[in-house]
C-alpha atoms as a PDB file:
ATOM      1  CA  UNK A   1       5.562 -22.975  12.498  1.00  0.00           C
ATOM      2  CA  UNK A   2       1.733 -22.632  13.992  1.00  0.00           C
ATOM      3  CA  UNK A   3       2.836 -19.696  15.514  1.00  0.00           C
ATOM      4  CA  UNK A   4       3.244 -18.231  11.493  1.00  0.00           C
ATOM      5  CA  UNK A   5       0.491 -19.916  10.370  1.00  0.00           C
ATOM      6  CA  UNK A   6      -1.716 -18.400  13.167  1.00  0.00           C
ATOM      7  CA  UNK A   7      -0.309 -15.064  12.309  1.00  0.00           C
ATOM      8  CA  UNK A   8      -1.065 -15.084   8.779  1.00  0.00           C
ATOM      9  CA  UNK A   9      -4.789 -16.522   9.399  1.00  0.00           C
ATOM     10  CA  UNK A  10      -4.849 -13.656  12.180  1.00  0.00           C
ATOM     11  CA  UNK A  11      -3.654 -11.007   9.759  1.00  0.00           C
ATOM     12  CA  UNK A  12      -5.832 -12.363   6.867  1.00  0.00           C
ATOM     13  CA  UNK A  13      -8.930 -12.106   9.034  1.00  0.00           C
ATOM     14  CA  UNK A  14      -8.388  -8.046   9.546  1.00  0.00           C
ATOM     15  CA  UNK A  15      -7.770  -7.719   5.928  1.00  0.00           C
ATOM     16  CA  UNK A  16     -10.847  -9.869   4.741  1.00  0.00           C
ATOM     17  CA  UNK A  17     -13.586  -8.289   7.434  1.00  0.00           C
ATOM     18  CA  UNK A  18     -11.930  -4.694   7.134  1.00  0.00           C
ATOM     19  CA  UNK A  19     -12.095  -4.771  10.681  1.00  0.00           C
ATOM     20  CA  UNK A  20     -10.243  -2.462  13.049  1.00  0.00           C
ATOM     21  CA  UNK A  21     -11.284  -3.936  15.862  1.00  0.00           C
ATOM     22  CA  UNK A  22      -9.672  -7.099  14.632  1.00  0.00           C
ATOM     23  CA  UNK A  23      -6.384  -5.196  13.721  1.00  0.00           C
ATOM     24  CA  UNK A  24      -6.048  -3.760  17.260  1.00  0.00           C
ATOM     25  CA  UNK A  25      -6.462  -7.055  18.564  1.00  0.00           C
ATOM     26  CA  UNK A  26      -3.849  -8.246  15.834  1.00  0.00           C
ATOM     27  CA  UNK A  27      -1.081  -5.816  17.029  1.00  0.00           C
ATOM     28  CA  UNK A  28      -1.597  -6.490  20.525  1.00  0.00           C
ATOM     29  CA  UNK A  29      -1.519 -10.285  20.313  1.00  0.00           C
ATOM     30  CA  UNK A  30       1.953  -9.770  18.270  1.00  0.00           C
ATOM     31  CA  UNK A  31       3.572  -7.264  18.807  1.00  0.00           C
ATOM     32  CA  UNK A  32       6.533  -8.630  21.975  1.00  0.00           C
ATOM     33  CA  UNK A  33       6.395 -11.629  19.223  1.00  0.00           C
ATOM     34  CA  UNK A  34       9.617 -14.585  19.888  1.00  0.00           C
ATOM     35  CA  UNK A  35       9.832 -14.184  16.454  1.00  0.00           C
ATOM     36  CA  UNK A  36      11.683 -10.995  15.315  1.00  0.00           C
ATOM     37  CA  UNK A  37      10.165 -10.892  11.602  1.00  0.00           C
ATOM     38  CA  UNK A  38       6.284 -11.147  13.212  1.00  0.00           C
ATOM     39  CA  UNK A  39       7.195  -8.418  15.395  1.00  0.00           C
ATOM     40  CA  UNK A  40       8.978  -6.014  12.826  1.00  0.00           C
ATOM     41  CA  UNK A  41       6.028  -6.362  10.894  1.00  0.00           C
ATOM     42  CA  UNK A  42       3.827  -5.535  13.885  1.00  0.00           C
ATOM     43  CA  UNK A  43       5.812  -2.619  14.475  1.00  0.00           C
ATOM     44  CA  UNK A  44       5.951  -1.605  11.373  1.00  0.00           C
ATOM     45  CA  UNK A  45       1.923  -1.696  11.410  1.00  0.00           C
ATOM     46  CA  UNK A  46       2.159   0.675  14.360  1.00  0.00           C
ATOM     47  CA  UNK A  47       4.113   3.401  13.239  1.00  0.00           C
ATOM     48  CA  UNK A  48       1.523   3.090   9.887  1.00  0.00           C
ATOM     49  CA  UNK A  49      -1.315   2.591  12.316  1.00  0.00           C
ATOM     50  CA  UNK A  50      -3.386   5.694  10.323  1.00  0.00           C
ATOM     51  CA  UNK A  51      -2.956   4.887   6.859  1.00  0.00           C
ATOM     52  CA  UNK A  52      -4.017   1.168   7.840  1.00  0.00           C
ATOM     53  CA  UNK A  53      -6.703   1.500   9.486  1.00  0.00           C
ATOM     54  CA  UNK A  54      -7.669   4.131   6.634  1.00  0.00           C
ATOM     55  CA  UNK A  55      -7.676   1.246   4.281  1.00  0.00           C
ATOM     56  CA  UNK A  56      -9.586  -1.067   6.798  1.00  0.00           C
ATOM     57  CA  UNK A  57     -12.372   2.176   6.798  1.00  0.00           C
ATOM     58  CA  UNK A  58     -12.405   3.163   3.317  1.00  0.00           C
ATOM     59  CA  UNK A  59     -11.591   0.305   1.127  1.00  0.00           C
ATOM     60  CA  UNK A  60     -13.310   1.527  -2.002  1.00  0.00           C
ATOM     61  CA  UNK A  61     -10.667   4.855  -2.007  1.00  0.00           C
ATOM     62  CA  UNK A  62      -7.919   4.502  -4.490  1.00  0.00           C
ATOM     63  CA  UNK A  63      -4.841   6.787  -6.066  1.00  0.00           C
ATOM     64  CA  UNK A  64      -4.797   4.191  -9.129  1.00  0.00           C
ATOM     65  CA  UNK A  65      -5.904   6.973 -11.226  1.00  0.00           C
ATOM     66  CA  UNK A  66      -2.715   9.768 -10.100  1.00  0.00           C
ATOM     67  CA  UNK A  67      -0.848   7.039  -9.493  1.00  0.00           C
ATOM     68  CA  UNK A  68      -1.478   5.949 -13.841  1.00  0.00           C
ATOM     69  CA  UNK A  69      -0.764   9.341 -14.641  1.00  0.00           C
ATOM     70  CA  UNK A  70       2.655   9.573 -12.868  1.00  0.00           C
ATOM     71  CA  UNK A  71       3.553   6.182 -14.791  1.00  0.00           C
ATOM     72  CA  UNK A  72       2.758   7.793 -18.447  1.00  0.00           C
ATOM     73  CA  UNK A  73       4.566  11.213 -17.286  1.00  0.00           C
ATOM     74  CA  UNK A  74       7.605   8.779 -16.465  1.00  0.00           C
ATOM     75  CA  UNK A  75       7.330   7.068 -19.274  1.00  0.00           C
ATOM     76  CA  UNK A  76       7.721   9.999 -21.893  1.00  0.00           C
ATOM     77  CA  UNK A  77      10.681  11.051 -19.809  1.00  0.00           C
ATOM     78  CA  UNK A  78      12.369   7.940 -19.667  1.00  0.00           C
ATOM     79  CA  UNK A  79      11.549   7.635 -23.486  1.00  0.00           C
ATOM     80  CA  UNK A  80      12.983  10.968 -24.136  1.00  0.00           C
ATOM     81  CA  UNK A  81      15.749  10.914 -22.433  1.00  0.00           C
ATOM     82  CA  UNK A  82      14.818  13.707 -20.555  1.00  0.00           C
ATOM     83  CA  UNK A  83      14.547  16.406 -23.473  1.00  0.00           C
ATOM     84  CA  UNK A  84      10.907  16.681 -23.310  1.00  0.00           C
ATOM     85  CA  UNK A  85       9.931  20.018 -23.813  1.00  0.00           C
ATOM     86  CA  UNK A  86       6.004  21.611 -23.455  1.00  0.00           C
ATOM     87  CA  UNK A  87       5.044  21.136 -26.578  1.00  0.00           C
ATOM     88  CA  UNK A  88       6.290  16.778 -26.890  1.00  0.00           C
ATOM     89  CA  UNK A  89       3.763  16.302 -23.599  1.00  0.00           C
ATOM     90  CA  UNK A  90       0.612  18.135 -24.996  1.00  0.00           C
ATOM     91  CA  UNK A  91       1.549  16.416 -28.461  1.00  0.00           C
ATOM     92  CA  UNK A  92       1.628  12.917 -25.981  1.00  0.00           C
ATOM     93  CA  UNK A  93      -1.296  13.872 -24.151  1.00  0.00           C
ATOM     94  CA  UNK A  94      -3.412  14.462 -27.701  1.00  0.00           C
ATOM     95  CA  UNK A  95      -1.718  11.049 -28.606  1.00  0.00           C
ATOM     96  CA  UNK A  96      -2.566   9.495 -25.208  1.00  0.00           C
ATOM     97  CA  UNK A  97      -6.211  10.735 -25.556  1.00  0.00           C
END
């Protein structure tokens, strides 16, 4: 049990102090891990090593806005039942507006 409670203080630390000094230091303290679900997470860091340490760098970079848009555009489809046409997503967009 310390061992996960160390981890998650560990791994809350890099997070926190956007730090990827810290995170390096993270993966290499857990990564050959006793415990298999520490190191599959670990692991799973690694082979997402860029886009993580791209957060840690640029934390004030989001897709919230695209990532809004593609919920509406799902949400007309769904709605429709996928007979949307042109013209029903300008008429939502004017709607939407």
């Amino acid at each position: 049990m310390a061992i996960l409670v160390s981890f998650l203080i560990d791994f809350h630390a890099c997070l926190d102090k956007n730090d990827v000094a810290a995170l390096e230091r993270f993966i290499n303290s857990y990564k050959d891990s006793e415990i298999d679900a520490v190191a599959q997470f670990v692991n799973g860091l690694i082979k997402d090593y860029d886009a993580v340490r791209n957060c840690l760098l640029y934390p004030n970079i989001t897709n919230g806005p695209v990532e809004g848009i593609n919920s509406r555009t799902k949400y007309v489809h769904r709605r429709s039942g996928g007979r949307e046409s042109v013209e029903l997503l300008c008429a939502y967009r004017v709607l939407a507006s």
